[in-house]
Protein backbone atom coordinates (compact mmCIF):
# COMPACT_ATOMS: atom_id res chain seq x y z
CA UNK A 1 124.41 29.11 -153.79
CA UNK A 2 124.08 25.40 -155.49
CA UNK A 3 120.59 23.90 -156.74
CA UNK A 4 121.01 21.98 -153.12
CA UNK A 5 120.58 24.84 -150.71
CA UNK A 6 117.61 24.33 -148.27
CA UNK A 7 114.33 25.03 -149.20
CA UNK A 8 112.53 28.48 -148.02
CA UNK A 9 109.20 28.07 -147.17
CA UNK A 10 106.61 29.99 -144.88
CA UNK A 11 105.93 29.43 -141.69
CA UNK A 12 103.22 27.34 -140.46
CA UNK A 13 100.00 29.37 -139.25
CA UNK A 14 98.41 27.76 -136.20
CA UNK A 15 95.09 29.27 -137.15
CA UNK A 16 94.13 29.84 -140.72
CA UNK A 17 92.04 33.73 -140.54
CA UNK A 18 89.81 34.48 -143.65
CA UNK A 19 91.39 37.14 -145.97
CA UNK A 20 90.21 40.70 -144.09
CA UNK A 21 88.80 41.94 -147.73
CA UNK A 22 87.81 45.52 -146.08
CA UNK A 23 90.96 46.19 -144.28
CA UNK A 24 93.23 45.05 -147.25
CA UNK A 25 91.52 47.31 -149.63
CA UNK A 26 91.70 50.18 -146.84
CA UNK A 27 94.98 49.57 -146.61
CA UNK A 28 95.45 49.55 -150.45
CA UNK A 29 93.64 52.55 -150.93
CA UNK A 30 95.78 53.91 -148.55
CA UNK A 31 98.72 53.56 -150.49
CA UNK A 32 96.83 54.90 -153.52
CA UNK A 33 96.49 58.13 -151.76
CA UNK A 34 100.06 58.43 -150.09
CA UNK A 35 102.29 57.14 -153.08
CA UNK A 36 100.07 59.60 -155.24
CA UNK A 37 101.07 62.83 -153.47
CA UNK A 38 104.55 61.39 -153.40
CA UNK A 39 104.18 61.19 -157.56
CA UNK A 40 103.09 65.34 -157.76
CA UNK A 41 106.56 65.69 -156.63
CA UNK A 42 107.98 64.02 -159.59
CA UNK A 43 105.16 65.58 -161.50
CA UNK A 44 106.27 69.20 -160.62
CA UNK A 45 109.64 68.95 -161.32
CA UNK A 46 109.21 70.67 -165.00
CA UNK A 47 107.18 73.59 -162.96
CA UNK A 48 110.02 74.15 -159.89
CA UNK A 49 112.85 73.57 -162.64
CA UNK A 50 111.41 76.64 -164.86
CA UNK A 51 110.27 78.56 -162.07
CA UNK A 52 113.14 78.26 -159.97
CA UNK A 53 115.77 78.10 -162.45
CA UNK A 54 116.94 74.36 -161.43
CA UNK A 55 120.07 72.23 -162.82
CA UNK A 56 119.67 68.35 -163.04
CA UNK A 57 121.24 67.65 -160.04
CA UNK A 58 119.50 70.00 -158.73
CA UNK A 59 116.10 67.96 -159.11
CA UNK A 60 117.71 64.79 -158.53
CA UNK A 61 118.37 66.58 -155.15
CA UNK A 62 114.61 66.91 -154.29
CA UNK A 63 114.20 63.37 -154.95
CA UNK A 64 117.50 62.38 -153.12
CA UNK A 65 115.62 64.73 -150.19
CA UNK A 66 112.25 62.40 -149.60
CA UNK A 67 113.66 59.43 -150.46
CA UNK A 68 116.46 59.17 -148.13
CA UNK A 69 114.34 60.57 -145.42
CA UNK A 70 112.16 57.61 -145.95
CA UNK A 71 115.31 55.26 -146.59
CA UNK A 72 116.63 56.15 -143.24
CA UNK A 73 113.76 55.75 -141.02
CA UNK A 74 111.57 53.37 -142.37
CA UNK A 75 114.24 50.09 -140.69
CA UNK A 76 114.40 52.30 -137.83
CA UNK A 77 110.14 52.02 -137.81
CA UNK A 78 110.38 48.68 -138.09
CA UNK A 79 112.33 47.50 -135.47
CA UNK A 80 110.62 49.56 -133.11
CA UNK A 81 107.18 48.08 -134.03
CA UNK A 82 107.98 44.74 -133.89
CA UNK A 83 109.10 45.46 -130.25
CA UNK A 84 106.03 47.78 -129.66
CA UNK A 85 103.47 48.37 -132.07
CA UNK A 86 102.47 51.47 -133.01
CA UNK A 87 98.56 51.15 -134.61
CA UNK A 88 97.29 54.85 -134.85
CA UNK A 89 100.90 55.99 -136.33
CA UNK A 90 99.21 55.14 -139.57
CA UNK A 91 97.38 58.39 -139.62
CA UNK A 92 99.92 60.71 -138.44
CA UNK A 93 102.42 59.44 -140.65
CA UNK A 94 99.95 60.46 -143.46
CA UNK A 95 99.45 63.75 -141.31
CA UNK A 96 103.08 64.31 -141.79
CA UNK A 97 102.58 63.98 -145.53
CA UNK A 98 99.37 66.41 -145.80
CA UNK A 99 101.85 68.78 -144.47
CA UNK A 100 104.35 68.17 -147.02
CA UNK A 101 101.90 68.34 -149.79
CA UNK A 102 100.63 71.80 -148.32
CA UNK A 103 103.98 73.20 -148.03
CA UNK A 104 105.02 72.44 -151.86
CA UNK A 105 101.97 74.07 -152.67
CA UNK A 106 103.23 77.30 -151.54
CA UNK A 107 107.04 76.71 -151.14
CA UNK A 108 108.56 80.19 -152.48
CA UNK A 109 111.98 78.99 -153.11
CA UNK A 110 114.03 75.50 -154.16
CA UNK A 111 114.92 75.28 -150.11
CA UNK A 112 111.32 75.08 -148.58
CA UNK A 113 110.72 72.68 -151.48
CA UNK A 114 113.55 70.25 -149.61
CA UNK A 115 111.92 70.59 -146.00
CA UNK A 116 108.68 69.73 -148.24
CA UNK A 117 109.92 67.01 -149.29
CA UNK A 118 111.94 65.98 -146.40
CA UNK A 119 107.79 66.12 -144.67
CA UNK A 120 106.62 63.69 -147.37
CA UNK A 121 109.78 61.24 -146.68
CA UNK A 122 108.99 61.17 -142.74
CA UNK A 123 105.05 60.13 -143.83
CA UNK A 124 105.90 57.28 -146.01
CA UNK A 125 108.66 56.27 -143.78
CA UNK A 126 106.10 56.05 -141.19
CA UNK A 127 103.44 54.15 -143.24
CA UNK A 128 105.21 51.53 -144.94
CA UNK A 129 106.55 49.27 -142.40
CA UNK A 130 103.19 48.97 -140.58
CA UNK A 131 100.74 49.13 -143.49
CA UNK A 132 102.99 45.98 -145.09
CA UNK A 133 102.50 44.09 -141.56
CA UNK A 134 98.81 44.96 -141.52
CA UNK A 135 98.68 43.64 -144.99
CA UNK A 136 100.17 40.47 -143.78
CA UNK A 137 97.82 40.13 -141.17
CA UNK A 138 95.26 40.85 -143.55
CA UNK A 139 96.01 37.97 -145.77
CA UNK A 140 94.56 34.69 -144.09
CA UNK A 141 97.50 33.03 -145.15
CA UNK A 142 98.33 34.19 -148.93
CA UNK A 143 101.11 36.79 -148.29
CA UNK A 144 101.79 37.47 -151.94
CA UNK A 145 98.19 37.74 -152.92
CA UNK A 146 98.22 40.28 -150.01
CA UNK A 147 101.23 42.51 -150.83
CA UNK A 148 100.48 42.43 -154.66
CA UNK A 149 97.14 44.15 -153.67
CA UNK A 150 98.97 46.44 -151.31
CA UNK A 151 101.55 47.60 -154.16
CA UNK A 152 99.15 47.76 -156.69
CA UNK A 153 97.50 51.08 -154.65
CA UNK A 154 100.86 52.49 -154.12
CA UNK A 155 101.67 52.12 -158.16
CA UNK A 156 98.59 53.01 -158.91
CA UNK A 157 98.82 56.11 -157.20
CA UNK A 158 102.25 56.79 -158.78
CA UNK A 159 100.24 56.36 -161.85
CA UNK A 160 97.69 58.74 -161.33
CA UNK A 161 99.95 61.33 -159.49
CA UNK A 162 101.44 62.47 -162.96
CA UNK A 163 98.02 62.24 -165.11
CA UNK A 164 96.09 64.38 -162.11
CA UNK A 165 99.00 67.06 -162.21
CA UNK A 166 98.91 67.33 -166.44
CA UNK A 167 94.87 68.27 -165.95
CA UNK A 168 95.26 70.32 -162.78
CA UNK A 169 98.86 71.66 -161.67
CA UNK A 170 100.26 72.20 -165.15
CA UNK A 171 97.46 74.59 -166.32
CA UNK A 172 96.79 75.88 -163.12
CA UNK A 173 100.31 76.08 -161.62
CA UNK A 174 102.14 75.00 -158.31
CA UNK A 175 99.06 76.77 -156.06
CA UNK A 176 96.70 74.32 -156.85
CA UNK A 177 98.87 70.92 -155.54
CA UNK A 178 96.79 72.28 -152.64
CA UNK A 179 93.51 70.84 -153.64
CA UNK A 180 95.16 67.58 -153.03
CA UNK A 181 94.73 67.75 -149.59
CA UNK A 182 91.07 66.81 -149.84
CA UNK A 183 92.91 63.16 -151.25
CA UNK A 184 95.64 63.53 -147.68
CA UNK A 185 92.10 63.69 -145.45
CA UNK A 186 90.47 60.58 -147.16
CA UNK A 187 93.78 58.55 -146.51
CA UNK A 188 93.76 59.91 -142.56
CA UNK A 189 90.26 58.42 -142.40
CA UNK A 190 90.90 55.31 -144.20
CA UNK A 191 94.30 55.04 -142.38
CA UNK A 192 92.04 55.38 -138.68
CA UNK A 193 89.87 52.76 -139.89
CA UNK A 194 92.72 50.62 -140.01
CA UNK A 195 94.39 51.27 -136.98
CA UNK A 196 91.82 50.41 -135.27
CA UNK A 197 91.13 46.82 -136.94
CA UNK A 198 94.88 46.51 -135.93
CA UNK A 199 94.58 47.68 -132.67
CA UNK A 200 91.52 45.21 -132.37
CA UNK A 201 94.01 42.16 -133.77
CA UNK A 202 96.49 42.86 -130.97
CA UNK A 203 93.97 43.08 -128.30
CA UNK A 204 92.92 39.59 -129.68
CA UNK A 205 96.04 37.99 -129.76
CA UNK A 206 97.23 39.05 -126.83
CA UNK A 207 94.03 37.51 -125.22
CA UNK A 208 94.66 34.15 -126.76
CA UNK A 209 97.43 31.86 -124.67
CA UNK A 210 101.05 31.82 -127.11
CA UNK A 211 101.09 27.49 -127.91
CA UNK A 212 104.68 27.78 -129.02
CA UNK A 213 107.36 30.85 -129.45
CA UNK A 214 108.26 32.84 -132.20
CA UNK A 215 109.30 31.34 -135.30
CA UNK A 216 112.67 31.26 -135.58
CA UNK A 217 114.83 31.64 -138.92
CA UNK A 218 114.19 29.41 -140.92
CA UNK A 219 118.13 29.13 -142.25
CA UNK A 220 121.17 29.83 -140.69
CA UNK A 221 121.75 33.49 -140.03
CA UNK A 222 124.87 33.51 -142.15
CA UNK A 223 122.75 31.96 -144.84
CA UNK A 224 119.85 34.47 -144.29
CA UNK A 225 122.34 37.43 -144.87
CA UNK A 226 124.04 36.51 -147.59
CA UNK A 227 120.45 35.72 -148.98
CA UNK A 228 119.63 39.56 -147.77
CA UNK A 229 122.56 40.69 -149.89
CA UNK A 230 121.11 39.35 -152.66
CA UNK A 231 117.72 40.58 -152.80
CA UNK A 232 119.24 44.43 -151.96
CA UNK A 233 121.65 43.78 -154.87
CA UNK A 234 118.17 42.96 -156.71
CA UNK A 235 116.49 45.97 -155.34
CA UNK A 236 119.34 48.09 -156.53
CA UNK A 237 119.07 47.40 -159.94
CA UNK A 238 115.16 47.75 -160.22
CA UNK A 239 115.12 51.21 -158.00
CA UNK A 240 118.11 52.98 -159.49
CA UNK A 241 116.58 51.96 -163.15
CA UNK A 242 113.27 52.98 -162.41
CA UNK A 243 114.57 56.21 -161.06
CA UNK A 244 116.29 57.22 -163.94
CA UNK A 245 112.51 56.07 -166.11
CA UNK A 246 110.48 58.16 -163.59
CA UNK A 247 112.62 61.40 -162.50
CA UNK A 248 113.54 62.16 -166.12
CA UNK A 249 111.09 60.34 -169.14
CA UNK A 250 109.68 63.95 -169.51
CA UNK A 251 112.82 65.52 -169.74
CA UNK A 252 113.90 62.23 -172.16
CA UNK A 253 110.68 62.65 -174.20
CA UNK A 254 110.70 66.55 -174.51
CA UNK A 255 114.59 66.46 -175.50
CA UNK A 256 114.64 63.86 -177.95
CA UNK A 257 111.54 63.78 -179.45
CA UNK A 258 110.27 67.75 -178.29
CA UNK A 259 106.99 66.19 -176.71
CA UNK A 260 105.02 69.30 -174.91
CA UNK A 261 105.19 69.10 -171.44
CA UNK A 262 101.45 67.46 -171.23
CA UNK A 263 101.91 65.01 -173.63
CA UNK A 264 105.05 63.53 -172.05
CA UNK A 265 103.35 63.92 -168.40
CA UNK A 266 101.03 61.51 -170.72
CA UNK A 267 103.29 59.05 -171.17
CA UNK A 268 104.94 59.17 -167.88
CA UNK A 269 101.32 58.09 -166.84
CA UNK A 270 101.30 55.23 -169.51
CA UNK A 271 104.56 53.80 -168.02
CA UNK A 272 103.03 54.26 -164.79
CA UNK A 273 99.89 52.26 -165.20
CA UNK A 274 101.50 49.31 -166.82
CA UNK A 275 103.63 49.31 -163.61
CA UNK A 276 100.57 49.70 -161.67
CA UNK A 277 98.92 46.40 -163.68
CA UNK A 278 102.09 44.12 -163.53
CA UNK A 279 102.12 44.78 -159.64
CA UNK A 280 99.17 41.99 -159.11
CA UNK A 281 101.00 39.66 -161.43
CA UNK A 282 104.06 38.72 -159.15
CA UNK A 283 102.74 37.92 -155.42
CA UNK A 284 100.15 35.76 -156.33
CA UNK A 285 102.27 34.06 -159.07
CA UNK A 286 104.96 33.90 -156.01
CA UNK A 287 102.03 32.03 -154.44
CA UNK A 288 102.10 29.09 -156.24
CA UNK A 289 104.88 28.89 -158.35
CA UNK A 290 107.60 30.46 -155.71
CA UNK A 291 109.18 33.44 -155.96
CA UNK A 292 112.71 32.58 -157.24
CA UNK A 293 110.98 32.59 -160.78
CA UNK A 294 109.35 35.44 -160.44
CA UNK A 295 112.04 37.26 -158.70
CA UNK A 296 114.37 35.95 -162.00
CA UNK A 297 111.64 36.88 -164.95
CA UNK A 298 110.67 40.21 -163.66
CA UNK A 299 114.32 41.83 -163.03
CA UNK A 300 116.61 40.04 -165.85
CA UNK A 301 113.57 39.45 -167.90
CA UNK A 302 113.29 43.37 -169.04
CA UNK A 303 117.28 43.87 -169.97
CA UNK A 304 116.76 43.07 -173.50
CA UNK A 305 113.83 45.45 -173.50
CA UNK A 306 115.66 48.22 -171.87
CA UNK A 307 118.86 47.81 -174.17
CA UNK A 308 116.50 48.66 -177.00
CA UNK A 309 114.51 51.67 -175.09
CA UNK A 310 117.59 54.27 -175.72
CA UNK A 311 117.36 53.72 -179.51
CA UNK A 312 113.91 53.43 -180.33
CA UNK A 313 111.58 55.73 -182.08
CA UNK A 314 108.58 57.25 -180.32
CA UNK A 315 106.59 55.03 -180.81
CA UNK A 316 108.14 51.84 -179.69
CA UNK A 317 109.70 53.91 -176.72
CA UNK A 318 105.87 54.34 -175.61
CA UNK A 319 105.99 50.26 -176.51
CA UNK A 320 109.07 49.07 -174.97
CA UNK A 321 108.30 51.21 -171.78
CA UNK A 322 105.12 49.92 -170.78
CA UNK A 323 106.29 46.21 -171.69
CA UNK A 324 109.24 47.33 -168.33
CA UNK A 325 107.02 49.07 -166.01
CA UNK A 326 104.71 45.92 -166.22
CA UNK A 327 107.19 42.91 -166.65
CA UNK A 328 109.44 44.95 -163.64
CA UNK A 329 106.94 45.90 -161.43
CA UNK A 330 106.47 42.23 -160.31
CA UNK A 331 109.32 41.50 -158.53
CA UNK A 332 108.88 43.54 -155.10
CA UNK A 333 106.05 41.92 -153.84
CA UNK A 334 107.94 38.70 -154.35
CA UNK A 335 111.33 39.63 -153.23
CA UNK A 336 110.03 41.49 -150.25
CA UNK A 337 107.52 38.02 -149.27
CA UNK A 338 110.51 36.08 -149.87
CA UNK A 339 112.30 38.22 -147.09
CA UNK A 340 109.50 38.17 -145.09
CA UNK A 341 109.76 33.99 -144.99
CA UNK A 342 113.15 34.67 -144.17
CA UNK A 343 112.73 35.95 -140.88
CA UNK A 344 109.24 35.67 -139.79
CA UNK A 345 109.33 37.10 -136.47
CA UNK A 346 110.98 39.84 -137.93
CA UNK A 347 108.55 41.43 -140.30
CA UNK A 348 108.62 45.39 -139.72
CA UNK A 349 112.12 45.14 -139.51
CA UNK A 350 112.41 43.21 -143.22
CA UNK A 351 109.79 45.48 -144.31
CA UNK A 352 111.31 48.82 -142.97
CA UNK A 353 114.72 47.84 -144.25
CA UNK A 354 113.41 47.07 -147.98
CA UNK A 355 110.87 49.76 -148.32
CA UNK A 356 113.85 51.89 -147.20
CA UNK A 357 116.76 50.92 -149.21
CA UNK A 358 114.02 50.79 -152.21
CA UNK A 359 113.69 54.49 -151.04
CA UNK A 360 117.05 55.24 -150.84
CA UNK A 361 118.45 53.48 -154.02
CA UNK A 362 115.91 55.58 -156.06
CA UNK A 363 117.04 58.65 -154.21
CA UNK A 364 120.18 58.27 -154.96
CA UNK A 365 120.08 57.40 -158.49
CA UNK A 366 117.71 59.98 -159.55
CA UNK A 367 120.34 62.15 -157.91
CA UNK A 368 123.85 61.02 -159.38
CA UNK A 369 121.74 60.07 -162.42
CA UNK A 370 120.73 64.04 -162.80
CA UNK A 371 124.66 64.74 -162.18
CA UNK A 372 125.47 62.53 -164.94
CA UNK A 373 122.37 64.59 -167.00
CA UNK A 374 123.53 67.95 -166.46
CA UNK A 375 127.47 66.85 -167.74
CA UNK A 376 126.24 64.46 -170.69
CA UNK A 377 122.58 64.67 -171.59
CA UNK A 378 119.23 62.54 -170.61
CA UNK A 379 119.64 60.48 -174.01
CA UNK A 380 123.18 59.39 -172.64
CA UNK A 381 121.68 58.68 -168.90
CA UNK A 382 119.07 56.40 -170.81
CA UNK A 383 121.95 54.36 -172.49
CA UNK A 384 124.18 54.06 -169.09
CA UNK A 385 121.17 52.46 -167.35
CA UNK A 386 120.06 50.25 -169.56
CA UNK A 387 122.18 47.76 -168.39
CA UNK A 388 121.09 47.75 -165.05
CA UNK A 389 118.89 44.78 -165.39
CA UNK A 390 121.11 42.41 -166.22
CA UNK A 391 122.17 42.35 -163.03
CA UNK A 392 119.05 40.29 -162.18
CA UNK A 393 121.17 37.65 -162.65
CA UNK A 394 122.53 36.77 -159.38
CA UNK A 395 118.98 35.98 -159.13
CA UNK A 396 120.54 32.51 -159.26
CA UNK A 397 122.27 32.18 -156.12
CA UNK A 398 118.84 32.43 -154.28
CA UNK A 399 117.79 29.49 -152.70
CA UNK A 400 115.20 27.82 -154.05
CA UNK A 401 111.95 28.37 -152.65
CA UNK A 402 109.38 25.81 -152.74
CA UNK A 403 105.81 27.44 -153.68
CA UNK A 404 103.47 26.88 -150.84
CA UNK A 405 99.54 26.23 -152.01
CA UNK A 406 96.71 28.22 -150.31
């Protein structure tokens, strides 16, 4: 796309709302608690591997297993809720996930593990789609403030997932994931409170008389998706990287530099919570700057960082990977915004389908990357995928976007 493509920018609100501070750290919270029990599952994969005698692939497989649950139904979600909304399937999507959680806590074989994690897929598959609408709506107007706050619970969950499981499940073993269901109860009570406020906001708006119709695209719909085909391209390169950095730094750090299985759970956590921190950095940025830049900085900005990562010592691998998880964690709050102003009467459906192929791309790397593991070794997975990032270069043929001031 040349320097003279049409500008992207959101549509006009008729009526500006005030930012719904209480719902959008429900909803944040929210994600804290469901992207954390999704991150015991990556944190018990040295426990099921030993105690279940698992190959590679064979890991890769359980994340494959949620993932693509969630990658398949979370467009599906979408669409349907931008037809008819849904408000209370908040909480029994996270239902779906207490269930999960429970099951892994007492799954006696590597098959009940799968229909464990297939339980945890259907929940976030469920919660995604709305909960990024409801964020949205939450926002009075500044849609990457809003979705930066919103990711920063789900990373920071992820975050916490692994540093939870090295004080609890690794001492204590795979029975005590259960005590986790306490967290699973909070997030059905937060989630209630927020399907109600939603319920509320469509009860309101339906009430008001519609001045005008939807917004339609705002570029051509050949233009929108080749745009689309850029920003999955985009997606692919962050999610099948980061897979390969969260299904298997343990194994990396306990092969090459024989951490113990705490200490690398450690650093899994470090890598973790800079991802968690750079989260707020890219939809506000996206706010005023537009999120081209950001989109561009954060994906192609960490390939000379993760070129180095396969060769470095200990010490500057603990370096070099929380300088990715922070600089990388930006872009999907923009890129999914930047969708979102794509087709603005379409925003389940955008959300559902990049929540889903986010899903599904790290699915399906941490699988083929735990083939590639079990026939070479983690040291050579870390080398393949380095060069992942620089395909953040057709970051270029996005449109630019012109930053719109709140």
């Amino acid at each position: 796309m040349s320097s003279t493509a049409p500008e992207i920018t959101a549509a006009p609100s008729p009526q500006r709302r005030p930012v719904a501070v209480g719902v959008l750290a429900a909803i944040s919270s929210s994600h804290l608690v469901n992207d954390m029990m999704q991150s015991l599952i990556l944190a018990l994969y040295p426990i099921f591997k030993g105690q279940f005698h698992l190959s590679f692939a064979q890991v890769g497989l359980i994340t494959l297993t949620y993932q693509l649950t969630a990658s398949l139904f979370q467009p599906l979600i979408g669409l349907r809720t931008d037809k008819r909304p849904a408000p209370y399937s908040l909480p029994m999507g996270m239902t779906s996930t207490l269930c999960g959680l429970l099951l892994l806590a007492f799954a006696p074989n590597f098959a009940t593990v799968l229909v464990a994690a297939m339980l945890v897929g259907i929940g976030s598959a469920v919660f995604h789609p709305e909960s990024s609408r409801i964020a949205r709506l939450a926002s009075g107007g500044r849609h990457g403030m809003s979705q930066s706050v919103f990711q920063l619970g789900g990373n920071a969950g992820t975050a916490i997932g692994p540093l939870l499981a090295a004080a609890v499940i690794v001492p204590n073993g795979q029975r005590s994931v259960a005590w986790f269901a306490c967290a699973a109860l909070l997030g059905i009570g937060l989630l209630t409170y927020v399907s109600r406020w939603y319920q509320q906001h469509l009860l309101a708006s339906a009430a008001q008389p519609r001045a005008a119709a939807k917004p339609a695209n705002l570029l051509p719909p050949k233009t929108v998706a080749w745009v689309i085909a850029v920003l999955l391209v985009l997606i692919f390169s962050k999610y099948f990287y980061i897979a390969g950095l969260s299904s298997y730094y343990t194994f990396y750090l306990i092969q090459k530099f024989e951490l113990s299985v705490q200490s690398a759970q450690l650093h899994l956590f470090g890598f973790l919570a800079a991802s968690a921190a750079g989260t707020l950095i890219g939809g506000p940025l996206g706010d005023r700057i537009g999120r081209k830049p950001v989109i561009w900085a954060s994906i192609l900005g960490v390939a000379p960082f993760a070129l180095m990562l396969p060769y470095a010592n200990l010490q500057w691998t603990t370096v070099l990977t929380l300088i990715i998880g922070f600089v990388l964690s930006s872009a999907f709050s923009a890129i999914l915004v930047y969708a979102q102003e794509l087709m603005p009467s379409r925003i389940g459906t955008v959300s559902g389908l990049f929540f889903g192929f986010a899903f599904g791309m790290g699915g399906l790397g941490a699988a083929v990357l735990g083939v590639l593991a079990d026939h070479t070794s983690i040291i050579w997975v870390y080398k393949v995928i380095s060069f992942l990032p620089l395909l953040g270069i057709v970051a270029a043929l996005l449109p630019n976007p012109r930053a719109t001031v709140h």
